[in-house]
N, C-alpha and C. Protein backbone atom coordinates (compact mmCIF):
# COMPACT_ATOMS: atom_id res chain seq x y z
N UNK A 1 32.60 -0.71 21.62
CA UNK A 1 31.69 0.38 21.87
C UNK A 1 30.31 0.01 21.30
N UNK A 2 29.32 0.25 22.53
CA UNK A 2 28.00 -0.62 21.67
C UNK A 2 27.00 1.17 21.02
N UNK A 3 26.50 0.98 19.80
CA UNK A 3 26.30 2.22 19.42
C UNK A 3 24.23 1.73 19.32
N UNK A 4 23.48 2.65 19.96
CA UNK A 4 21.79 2.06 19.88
C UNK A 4 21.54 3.04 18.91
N UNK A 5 20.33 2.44 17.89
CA UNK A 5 19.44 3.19 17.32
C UNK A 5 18.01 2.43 17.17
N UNK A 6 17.33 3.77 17.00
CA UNK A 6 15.50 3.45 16.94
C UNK A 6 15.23 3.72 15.27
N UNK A 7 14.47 2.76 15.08
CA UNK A 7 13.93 3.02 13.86
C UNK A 7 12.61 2.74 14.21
N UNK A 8 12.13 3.54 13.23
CA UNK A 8 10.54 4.04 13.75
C UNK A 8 9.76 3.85 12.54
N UNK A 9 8.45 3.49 11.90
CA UNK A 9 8.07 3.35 10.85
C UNK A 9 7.09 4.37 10.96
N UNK A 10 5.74 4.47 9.85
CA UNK A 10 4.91 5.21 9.56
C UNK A 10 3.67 4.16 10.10
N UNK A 11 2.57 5.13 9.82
CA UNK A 11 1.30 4.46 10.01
C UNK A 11 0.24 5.45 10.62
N UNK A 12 0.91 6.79 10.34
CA UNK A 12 0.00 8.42 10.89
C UNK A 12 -0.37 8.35 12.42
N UNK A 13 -1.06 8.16 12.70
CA UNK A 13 -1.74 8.13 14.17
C UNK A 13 -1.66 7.35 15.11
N UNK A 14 -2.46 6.31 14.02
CA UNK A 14 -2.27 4.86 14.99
C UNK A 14 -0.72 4.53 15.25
N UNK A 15 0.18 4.43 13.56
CA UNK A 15 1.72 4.34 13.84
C UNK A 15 2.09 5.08 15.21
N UNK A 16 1.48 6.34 15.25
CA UNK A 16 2.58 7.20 16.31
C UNK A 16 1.81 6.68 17.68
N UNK A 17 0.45 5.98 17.99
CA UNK A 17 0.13 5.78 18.81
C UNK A 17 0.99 4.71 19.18
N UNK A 18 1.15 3.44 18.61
CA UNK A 18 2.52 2.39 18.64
C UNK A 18 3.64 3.08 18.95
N UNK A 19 4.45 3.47 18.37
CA UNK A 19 5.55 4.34 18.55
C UNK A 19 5.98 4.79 20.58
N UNK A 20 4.51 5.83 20.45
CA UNK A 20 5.19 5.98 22.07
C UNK A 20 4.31 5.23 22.92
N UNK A 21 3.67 4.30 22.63
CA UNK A 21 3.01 2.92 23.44
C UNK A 21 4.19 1.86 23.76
N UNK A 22 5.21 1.36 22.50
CA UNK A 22 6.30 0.71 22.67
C UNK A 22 7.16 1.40 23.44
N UNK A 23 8.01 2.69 23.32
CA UNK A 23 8.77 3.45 23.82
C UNK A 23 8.46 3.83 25.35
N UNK A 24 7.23 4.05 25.54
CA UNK A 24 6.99 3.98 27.35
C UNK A 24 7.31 2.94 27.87
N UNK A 25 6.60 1.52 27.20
CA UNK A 25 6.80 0.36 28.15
C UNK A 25 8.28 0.15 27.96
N UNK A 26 9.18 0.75 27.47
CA UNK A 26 10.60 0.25 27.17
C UNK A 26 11.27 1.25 28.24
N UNK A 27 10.71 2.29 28.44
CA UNK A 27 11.21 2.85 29.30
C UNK A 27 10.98 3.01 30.75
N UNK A 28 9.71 2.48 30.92
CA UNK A 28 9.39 2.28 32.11
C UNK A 28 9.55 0.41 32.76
N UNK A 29 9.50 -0.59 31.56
CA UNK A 29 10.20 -1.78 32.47
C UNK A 29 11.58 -1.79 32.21
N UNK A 30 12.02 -1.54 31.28
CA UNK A 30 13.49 -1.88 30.76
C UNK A 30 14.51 -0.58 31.16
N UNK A 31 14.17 0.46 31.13
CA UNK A 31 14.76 1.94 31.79
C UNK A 31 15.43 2.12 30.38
N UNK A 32 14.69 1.93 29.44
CA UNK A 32 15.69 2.15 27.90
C UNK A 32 14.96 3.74 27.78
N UNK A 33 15.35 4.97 27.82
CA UNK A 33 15.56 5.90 27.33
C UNK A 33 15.85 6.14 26.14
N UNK A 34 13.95 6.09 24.74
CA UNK A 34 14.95 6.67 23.62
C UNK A 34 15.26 8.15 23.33
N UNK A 35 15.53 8.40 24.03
CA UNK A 35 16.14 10.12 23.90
C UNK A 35 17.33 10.05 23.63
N UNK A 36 17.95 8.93 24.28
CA UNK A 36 19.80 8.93 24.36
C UNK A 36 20.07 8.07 24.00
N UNK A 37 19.46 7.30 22.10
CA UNK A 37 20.03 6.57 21.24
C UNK A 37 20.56 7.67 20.26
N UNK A 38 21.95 6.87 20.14
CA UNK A 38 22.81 7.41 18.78
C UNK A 38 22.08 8.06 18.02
N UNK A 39 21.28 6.92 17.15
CA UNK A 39 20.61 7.30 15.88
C UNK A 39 18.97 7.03 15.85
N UNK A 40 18.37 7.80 15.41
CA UNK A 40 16.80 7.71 15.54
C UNK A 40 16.39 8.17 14.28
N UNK A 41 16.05 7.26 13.47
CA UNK A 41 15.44 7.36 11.97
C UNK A 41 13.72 7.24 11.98
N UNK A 42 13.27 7.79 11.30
CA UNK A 42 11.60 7.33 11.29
C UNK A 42 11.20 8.13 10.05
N UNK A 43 9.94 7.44 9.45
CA UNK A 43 9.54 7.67 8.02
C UNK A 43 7.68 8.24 8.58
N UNK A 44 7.69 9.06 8.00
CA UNK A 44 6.12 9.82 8.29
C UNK A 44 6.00 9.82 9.74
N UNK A 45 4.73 9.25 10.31
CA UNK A 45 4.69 9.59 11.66
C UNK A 45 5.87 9.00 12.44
N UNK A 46 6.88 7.92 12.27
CA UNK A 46 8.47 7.69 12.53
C UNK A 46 9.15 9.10 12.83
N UNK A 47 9.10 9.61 11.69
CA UNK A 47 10.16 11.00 11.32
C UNK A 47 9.21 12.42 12.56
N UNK A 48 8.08 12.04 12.61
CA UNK A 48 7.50 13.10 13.95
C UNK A 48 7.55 12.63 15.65
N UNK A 49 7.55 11.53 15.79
CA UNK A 49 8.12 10.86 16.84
C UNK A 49 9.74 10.88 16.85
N UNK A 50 10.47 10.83 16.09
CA UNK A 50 11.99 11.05 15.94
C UNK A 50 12.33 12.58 16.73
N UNK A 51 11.50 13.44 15.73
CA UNK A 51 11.88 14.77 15.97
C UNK A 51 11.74 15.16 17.67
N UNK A 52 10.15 14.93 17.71
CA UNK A 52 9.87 14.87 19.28
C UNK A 52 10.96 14.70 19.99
N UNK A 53 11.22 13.12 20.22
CA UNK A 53 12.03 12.47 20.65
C UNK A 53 13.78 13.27 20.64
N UNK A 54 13.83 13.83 20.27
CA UNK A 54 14.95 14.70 20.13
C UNK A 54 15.44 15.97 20.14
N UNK A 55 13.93 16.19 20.76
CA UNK A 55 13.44 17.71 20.80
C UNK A 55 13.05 17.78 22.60
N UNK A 56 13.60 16.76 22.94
CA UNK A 56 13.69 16.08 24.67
C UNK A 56 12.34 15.79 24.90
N UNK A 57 11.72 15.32 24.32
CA UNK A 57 10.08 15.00 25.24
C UNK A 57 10.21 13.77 25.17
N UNK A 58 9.77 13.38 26.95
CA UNK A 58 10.04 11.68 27.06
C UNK A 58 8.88 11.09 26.34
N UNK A 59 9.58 9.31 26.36
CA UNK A 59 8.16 8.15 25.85
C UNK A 59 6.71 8.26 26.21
N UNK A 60 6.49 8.77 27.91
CA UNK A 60 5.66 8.40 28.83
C UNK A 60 5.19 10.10 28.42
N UNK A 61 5.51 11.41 27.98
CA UNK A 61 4.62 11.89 27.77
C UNK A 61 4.10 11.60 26.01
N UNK A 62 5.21 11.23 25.42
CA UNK A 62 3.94 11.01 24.05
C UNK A 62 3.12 10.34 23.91
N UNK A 63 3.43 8.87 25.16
CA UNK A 63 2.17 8.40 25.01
C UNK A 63 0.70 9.17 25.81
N UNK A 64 0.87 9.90 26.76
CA UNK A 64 0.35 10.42 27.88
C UNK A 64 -0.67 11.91 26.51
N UNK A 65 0.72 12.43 25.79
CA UNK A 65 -0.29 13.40 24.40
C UNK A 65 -1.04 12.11 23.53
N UNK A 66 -0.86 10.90 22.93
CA UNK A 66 -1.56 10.15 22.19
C UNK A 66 -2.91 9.85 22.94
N UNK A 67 -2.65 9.45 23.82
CA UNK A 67 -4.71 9.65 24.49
C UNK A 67 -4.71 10.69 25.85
N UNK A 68 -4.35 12.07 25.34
CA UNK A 68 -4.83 13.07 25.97
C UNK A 68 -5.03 12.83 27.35
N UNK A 69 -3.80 12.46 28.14
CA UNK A 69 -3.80 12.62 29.30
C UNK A 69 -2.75 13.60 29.59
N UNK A 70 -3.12 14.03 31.15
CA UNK A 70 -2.25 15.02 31.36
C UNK A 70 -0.44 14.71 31.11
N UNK A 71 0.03 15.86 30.80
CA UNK A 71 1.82 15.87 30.36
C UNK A 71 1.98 16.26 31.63
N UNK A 72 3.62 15.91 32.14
CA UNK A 72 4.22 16.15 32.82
C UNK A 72 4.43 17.56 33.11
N UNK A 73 4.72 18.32 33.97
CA UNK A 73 4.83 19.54 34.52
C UNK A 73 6.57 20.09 33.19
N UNK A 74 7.09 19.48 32.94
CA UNK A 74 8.64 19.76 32.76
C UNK A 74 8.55 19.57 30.82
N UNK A 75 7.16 19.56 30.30
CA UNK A 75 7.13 19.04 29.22
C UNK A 75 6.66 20.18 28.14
N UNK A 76 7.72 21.75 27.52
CA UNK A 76 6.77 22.83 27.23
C UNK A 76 6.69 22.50 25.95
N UNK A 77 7.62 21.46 25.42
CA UNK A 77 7.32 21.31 23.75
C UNK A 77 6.16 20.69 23.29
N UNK A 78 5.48 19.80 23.85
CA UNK A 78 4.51 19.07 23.53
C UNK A 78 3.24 20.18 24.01
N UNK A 79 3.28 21.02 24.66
CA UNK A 79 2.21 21.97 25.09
C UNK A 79 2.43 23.28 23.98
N UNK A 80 3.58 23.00 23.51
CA UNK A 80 3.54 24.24 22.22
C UNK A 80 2.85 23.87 21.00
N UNK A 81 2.85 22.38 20.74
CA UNK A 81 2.86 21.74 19.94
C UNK A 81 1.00 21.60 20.10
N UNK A 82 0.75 21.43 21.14
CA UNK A 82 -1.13 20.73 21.50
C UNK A 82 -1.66 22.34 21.02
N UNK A 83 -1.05 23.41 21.40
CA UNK A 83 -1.59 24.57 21.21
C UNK A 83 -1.58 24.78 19.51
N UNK A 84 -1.27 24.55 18.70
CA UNK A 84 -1.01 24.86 16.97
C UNK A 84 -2.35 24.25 16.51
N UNK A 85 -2.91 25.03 16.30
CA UNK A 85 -4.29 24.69 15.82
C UNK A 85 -3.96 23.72 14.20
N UNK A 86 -5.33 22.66 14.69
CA UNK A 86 -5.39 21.41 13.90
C UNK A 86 -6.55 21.82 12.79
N UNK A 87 -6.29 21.78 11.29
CA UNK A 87 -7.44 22.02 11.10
C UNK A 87 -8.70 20.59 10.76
N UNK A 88 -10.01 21.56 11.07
CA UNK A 88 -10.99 20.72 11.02
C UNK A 88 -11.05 19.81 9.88
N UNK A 89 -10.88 18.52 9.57
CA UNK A 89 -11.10 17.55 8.64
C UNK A 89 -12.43 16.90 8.63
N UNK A 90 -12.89 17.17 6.95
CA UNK A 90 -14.45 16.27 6.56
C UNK A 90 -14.20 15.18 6.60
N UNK A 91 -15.44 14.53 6.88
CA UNK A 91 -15.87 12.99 7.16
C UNK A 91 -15.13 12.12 5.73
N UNK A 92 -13.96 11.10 5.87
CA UNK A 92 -13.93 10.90 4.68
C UNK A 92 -15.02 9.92 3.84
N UNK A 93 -15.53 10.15 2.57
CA UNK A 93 -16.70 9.66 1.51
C UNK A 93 -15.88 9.38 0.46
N UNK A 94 -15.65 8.12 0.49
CA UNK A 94 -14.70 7.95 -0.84
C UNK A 94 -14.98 8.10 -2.20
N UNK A 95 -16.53 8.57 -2.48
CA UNK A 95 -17.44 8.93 -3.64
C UNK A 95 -17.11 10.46 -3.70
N UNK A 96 -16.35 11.13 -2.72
CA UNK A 96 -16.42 12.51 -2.93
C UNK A 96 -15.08 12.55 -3.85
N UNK A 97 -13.61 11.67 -3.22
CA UNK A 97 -12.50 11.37 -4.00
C UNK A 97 -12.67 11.23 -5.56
N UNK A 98 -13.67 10.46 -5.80
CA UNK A 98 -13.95 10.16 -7.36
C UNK A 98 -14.72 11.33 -8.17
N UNK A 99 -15.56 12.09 -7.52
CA UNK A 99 -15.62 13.27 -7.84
C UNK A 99 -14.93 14.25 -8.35
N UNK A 100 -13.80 14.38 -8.08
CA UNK A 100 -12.78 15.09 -7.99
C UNK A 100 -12.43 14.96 -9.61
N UNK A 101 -11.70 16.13 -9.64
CA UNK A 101 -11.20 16.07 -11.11
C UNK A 101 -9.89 15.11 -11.25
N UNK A 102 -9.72 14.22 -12.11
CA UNK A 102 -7.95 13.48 -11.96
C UNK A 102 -6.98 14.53 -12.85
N UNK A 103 -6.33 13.62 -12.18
CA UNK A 103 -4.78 14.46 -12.89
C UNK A 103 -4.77 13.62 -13.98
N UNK A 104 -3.87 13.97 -14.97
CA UNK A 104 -3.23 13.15 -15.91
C UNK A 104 -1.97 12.95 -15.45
N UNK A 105 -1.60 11.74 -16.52
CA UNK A 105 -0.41 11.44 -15.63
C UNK A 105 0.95 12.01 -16.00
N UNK A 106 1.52 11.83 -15.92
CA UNK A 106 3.06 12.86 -15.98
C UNK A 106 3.42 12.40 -17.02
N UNK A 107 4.25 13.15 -17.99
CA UNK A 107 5.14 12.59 -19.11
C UNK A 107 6.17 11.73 -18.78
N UNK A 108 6.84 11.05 -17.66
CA UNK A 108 7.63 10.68 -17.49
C UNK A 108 7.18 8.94 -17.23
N UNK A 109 5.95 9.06 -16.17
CA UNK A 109 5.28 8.32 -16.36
C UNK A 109 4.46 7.16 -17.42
N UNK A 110 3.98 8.00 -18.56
CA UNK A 110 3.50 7.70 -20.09
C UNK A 110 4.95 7.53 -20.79
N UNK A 111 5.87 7.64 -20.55
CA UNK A 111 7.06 7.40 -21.29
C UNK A 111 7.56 5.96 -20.73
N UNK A 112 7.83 5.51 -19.41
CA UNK A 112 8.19 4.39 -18.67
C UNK A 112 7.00 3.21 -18.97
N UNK A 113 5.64 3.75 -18.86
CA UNK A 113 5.33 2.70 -19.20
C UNK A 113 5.05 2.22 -20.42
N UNK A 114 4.85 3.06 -21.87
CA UNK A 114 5.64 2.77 -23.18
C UNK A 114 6.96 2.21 -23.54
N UNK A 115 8.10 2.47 -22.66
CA UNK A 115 9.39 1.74 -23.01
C UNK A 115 9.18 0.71 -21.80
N UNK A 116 8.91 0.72 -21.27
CA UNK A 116 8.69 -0.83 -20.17
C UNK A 116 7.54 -1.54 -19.69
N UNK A 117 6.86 -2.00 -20.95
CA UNK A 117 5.14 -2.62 -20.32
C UNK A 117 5.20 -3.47 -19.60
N UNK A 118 6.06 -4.59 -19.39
CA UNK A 118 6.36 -5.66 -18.64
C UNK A 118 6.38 -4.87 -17.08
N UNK A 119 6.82 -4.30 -17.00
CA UNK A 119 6.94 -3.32 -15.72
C UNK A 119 5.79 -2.43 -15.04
N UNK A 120 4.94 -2.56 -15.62
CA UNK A 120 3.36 -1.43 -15.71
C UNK A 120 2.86 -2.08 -14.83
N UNK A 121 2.69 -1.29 -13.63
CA UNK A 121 1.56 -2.03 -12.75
C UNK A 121 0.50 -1.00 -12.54
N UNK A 122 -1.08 -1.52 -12.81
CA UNK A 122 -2.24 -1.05 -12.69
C UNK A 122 -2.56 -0.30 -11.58
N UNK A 123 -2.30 -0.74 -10.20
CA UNK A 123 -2.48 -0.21 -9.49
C UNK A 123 -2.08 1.51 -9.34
N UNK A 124 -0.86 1.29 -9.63
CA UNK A 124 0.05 2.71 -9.58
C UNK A 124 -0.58 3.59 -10.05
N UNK A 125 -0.13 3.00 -11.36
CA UNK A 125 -0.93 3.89 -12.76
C UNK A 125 -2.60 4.36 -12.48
N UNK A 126 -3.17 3.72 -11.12
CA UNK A 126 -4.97 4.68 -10.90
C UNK A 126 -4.86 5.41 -9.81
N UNK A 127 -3.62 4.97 -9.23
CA UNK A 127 -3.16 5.63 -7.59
C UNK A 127 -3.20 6.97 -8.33
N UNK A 128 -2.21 7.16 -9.21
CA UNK A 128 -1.28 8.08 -9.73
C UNK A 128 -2.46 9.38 -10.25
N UNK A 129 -3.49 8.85 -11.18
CA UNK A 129 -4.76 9.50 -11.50
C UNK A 129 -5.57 10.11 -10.41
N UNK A 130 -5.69 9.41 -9.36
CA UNK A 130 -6.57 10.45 -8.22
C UNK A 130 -6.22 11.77 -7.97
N UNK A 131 -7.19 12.63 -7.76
CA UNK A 131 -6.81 14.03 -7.56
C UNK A 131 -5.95 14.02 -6.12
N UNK A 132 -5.74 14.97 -6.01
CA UNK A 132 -4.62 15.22 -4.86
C UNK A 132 -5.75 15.90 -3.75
N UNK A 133 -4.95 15.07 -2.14
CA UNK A 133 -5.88 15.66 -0.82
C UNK A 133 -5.98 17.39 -1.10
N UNK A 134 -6.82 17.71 0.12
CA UNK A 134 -7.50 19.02 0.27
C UNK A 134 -6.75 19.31 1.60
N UNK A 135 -5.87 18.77 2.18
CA UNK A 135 -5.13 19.15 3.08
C UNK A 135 -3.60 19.42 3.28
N UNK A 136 -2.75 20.36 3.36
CA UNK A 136 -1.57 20.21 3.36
C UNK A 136 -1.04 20.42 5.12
N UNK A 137 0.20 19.07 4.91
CA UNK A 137 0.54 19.04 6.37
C UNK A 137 1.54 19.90 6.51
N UNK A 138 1.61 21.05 5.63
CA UNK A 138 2.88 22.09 5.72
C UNK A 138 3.14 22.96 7.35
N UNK A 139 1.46 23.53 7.77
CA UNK A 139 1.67 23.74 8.43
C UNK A 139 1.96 23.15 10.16
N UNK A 140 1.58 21.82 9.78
CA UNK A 140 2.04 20.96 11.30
C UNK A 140 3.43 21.06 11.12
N UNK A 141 4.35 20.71 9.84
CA UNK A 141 5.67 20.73 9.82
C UNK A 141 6.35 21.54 10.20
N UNK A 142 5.56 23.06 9.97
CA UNK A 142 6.46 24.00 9.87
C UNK A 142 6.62 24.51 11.64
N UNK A 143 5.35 24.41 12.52
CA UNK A 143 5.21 24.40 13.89
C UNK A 143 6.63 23.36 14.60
N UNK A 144 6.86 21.87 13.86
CA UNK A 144 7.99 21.49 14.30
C UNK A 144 9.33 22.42 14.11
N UNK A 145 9.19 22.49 13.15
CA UNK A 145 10.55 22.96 12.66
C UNK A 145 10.78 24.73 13.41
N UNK A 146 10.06 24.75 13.59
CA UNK A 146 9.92 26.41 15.14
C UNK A 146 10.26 25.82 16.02
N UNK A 147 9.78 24.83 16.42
CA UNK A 147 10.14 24.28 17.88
C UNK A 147 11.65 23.73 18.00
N UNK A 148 12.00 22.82 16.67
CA UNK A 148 13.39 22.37 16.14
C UNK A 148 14.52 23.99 16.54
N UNK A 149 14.43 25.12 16.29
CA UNK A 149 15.21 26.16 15.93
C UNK A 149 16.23 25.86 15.39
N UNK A 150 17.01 26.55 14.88
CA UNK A 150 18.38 26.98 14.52
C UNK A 150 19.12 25.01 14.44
N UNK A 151 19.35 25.04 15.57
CA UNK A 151 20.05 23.86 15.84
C UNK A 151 19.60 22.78 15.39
């Protein structure tokens, strides 16, 4: 018994622009349908192409929603989905980020890297300090998860 799955990675936009750019041409030369793999895993924009994808909207319209061409007549999830208002995002200024007040870092954090300095990497440890975005993607999620229902 041969069992298919898609794994899908991240990469926000552009990722999901890949995503159903690969998945059309797979379905339109190869007739691979990923709607009707076993298993379909994906991480950030992966895990929103997954859902789609399983929420019946073909390859050829996500790529067709990724540069705003017309959807298929038979396609109401992706037209529920274009309708959920996006909100407006500022120009990003990476001088505005540093502005920002930082966090301190967590006790758990200041504890690991006291019992494990060999292990301390710099990077983390300034990642970790930046203030946190001005955007939460709660409400794009939560528009899936309406469309997801019950089931």
């Amino acid at each position: 018994m041969v069992r298919v799955g898609v794994v899908l990675g991240g990469g926000g936009v552009v990722g999901q622009a890949y995503h159903s750019g690969v998945l059309a041409v797979l379905q339109n030369d190869v007739g691979f349908d990923a709607r009707t793999a076993d298993v379909i895993v994906g991480t950030s924009a992966g895990s929103i192409t997954g859902t789609l994808l399983r929420l019946g909207v073909s390859a050829e319209d996500l790529a067709a929603w990724t540069v705003r061409a017309p959807l298929s007549d038979d396609d109401g999830v992706l037209r529920r989905v274009a309708d959920t208002p996006v909100p407006e995002l500022a120009p990003f200024r990476p001088l505005d980020a540093l502005r920002r007040p930082l966090r301190l870092p967590g006790r758990h954090m200041v504890q690991r890297a006291l019992t494990r300095p060999w292990r301390f990497r710099l990077l983390t440890a300034g990642m970790a300090l930046v203030a946190p975005g001005r955007h939460d993607v709660a409400e794009q999620l939560a528009a899936l998860r309406e469309l997801e229902g019950p089931g």
